[in-house]
N, C-alpha and C. Protein backbone atom coordinates (compact mmCIF):
# COMPACT_ATOMS: atom_id res chain seq x y z
N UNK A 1 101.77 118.06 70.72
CA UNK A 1 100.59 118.79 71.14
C UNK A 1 100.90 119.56 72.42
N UNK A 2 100.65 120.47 72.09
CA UNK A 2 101.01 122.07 73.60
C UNK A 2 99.88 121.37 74.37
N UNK A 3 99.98 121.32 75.72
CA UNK A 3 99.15 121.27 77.04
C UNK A 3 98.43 122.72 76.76
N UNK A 4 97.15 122.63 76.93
CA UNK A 4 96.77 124.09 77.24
C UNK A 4 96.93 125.10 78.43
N UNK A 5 96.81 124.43 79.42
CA UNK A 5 97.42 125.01 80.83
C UNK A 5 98.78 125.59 81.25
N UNK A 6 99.73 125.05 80.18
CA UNK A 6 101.06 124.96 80.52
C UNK A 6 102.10 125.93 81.21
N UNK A 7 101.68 127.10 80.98
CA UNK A 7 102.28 128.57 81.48
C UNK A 7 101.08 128.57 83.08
N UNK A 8 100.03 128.17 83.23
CA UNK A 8 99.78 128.13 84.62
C UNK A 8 100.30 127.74 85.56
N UNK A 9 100.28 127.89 86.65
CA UNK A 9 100.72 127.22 88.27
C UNK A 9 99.20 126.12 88.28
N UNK A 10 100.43 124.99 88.84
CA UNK A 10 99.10 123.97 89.05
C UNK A 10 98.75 124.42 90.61
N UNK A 11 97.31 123.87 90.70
CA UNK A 11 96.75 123.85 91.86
C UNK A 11 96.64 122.49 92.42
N UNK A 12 96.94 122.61 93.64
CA UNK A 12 96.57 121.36 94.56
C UNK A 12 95.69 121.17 94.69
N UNK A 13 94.90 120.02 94.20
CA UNK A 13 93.21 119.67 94.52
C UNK A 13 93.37 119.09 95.68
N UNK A 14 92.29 119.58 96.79
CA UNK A 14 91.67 118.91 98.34
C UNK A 14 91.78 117.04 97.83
N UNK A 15 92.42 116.62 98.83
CA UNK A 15 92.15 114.95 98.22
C UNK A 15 91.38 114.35 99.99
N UNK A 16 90.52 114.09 99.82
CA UNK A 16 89.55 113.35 101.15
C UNK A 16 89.94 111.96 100.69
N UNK A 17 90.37 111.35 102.05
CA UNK A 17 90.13 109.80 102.21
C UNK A 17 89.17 109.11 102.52
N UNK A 18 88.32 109.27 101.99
CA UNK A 18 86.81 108.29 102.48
C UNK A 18 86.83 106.92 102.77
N UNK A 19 88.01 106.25 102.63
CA UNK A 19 88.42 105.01 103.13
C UNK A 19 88.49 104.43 104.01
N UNK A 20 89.45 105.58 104.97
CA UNK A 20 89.65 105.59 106.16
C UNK A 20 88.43 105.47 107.01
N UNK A 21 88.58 104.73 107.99
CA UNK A 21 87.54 104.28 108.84
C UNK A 21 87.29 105.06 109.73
N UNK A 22 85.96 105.38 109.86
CA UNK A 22 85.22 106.30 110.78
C UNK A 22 84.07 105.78 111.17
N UNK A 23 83.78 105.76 112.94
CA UNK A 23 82.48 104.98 112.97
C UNK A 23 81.15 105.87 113.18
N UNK A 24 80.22 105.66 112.47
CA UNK A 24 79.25 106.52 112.33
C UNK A 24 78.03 105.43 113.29
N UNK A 25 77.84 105.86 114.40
CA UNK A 25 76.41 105.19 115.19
C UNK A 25 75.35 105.33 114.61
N UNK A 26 75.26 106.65 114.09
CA UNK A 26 74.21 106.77 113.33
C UNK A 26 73.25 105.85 112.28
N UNK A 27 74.49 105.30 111.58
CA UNK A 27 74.06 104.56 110.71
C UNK A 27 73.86 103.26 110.82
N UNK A 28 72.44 102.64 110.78
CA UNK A 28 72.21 101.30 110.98
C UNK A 28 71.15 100.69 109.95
N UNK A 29 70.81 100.01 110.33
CA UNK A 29 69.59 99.10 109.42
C UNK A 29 68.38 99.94 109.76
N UNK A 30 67.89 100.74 108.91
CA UNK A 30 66.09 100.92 108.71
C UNK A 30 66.67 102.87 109.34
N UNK A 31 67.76 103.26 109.50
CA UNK A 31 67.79 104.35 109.45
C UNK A 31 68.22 105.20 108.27
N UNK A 32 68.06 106.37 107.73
CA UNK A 32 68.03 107.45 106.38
C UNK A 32 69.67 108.27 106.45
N UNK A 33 70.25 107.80 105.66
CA UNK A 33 71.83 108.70 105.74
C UNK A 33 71.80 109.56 105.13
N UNK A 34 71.91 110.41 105.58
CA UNK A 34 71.57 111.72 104.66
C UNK A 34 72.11 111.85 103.46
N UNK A 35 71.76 112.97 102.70
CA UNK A 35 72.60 112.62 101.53
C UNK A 35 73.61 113.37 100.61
N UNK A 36 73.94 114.33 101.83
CA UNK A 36 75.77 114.90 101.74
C UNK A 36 76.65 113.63 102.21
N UNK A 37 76.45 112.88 103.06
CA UNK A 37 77.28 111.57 103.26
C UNK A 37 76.94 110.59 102.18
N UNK A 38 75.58 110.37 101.59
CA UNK A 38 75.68 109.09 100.70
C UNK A 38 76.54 109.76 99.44
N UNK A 39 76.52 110.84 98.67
CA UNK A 39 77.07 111.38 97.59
C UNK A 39 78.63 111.68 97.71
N UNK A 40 79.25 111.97 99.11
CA UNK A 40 80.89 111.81 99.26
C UNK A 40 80.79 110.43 99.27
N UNK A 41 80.38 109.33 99.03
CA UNK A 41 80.78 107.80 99.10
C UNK A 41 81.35 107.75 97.37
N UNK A 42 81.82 106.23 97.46
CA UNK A 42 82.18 105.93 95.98
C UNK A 42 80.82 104.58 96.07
N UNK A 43 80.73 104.35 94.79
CA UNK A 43 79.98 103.38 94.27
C UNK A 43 80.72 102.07 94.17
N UNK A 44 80.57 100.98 94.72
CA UNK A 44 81.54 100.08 95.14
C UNK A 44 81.01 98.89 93.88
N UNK A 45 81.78 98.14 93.57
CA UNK A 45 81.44 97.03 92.74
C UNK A 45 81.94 95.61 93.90
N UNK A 46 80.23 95.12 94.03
CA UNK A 46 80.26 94.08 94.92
C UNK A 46 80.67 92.70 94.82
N UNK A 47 80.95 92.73 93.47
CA UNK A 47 82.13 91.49 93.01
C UNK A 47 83.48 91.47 93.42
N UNK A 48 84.16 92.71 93.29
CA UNK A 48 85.73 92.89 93.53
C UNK A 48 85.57 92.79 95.13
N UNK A 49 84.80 93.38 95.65
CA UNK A 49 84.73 93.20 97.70
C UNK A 49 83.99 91.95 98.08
N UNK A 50 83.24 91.49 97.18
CA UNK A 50 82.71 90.07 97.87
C UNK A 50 81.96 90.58 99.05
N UNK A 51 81.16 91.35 98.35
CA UNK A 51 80.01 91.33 99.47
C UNK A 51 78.56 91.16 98.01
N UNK A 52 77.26 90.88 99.08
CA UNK A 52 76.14 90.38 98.13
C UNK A 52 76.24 91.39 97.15
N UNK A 53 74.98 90.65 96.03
CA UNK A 53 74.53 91.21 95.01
C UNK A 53 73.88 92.93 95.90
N UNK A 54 73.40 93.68 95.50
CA UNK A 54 72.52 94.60 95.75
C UNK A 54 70.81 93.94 95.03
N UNK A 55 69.95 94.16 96.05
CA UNK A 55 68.82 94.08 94.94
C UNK A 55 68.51 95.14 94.34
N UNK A 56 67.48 94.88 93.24
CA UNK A 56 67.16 96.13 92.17
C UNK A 56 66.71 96.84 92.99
N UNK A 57 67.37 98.48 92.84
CA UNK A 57 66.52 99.63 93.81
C UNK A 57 67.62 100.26 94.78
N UNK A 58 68.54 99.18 95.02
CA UNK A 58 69.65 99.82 96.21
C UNK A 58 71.15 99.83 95.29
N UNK A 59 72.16 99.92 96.07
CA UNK A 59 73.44 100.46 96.07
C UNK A 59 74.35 100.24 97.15
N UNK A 60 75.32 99.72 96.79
CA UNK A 60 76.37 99.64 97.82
C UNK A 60 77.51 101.19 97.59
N UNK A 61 77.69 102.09 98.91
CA UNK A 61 78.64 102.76 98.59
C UNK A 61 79.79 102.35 99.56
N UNK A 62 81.30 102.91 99.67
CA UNK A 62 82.11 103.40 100.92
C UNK A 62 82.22 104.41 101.12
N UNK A 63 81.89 104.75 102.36
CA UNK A 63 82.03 106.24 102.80
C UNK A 63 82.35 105.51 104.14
N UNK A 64 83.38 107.03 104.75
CA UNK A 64 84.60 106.17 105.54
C UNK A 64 85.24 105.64 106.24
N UNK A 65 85.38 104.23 104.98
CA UNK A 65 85.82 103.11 105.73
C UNK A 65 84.84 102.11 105.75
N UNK A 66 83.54 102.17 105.20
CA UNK A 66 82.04 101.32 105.93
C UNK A 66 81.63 101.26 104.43
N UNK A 67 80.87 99.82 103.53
CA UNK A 67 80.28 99.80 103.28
C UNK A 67 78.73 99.85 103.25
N UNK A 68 78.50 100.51 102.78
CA UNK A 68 76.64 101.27 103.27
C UNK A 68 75.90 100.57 102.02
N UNK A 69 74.89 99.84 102.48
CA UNK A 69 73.72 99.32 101.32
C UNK A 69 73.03 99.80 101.60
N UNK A 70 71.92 100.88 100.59
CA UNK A 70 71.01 102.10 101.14
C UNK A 70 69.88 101.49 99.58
N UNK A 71 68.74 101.92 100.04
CA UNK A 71 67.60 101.97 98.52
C UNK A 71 67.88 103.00 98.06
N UNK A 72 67.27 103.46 97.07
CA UNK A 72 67.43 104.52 96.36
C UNK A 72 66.55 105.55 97.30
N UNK A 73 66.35 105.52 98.40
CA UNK A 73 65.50 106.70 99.11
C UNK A 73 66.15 107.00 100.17
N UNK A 74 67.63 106.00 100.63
CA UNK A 74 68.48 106.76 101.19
C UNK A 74 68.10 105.64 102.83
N UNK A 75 67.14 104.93 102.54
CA UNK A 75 66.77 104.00 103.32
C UNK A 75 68.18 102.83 103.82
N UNK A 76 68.76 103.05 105.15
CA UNK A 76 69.90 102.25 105.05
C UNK A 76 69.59 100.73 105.40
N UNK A 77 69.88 99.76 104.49
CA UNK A 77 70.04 97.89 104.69
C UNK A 77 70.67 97.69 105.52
N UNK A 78 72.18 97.77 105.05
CA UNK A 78 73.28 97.21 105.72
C UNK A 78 74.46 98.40 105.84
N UNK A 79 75.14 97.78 106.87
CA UNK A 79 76.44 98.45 107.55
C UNK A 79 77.85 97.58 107.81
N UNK A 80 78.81 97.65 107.15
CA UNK A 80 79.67 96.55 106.95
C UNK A 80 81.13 97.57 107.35
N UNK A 81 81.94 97.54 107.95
CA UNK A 81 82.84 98.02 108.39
C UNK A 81 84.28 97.22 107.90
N UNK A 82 85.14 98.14 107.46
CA UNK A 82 86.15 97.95 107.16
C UNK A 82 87.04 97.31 108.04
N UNK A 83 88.19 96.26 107.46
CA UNK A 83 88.58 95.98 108.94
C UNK A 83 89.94 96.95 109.26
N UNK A 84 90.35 97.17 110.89
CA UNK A 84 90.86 97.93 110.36
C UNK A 84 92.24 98.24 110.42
N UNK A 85 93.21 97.27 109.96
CA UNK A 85 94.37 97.21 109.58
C UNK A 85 94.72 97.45 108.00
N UNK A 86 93.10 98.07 107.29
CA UNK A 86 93.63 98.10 106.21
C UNK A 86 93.91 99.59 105.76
């Protein structure tokens, strides 16, 4: 099967580390993260990190470096920071 692209030049896609730890003051308990920062996060599965369940309504993301537990209104819970030798 021919690649369809194959006679193109590949392009370098932008790669962001959202991993990397960055401390945001901003963000605490009972404050609103906006939501160009909650949507660059990834959606974290709180089994593999061993952090709580989420209750129905919220979300754990990382955005970087910090796990963020927000409701679905962008309302921030919790703030959990990466440690940071990793």
């Amino acid at each position: 099967m021919r690649l369809l692209f194959e006679n193109r030049p590949l392009h370098a896609v932008a790669h962001r580390d959202y991993h990397t730890y960055k401390k945001h003051n901003e963000w605490k308990a009972g404050s609103k993260i906006q939501q160009e920062d909650w949507n660059r996060g990834n959606k974290v599965d709180y089994r593999q990190y061993h952090i709580r369940r989420p209750p129905a309504g919220h979300e754990w993301r990382m955005i970087d470096g910090n796990y963020v537990l927000a409701k679905d209104d962008g309302m921030i819970v919790s703030v959990r920071h990466l440690p940071h030798d990793q």
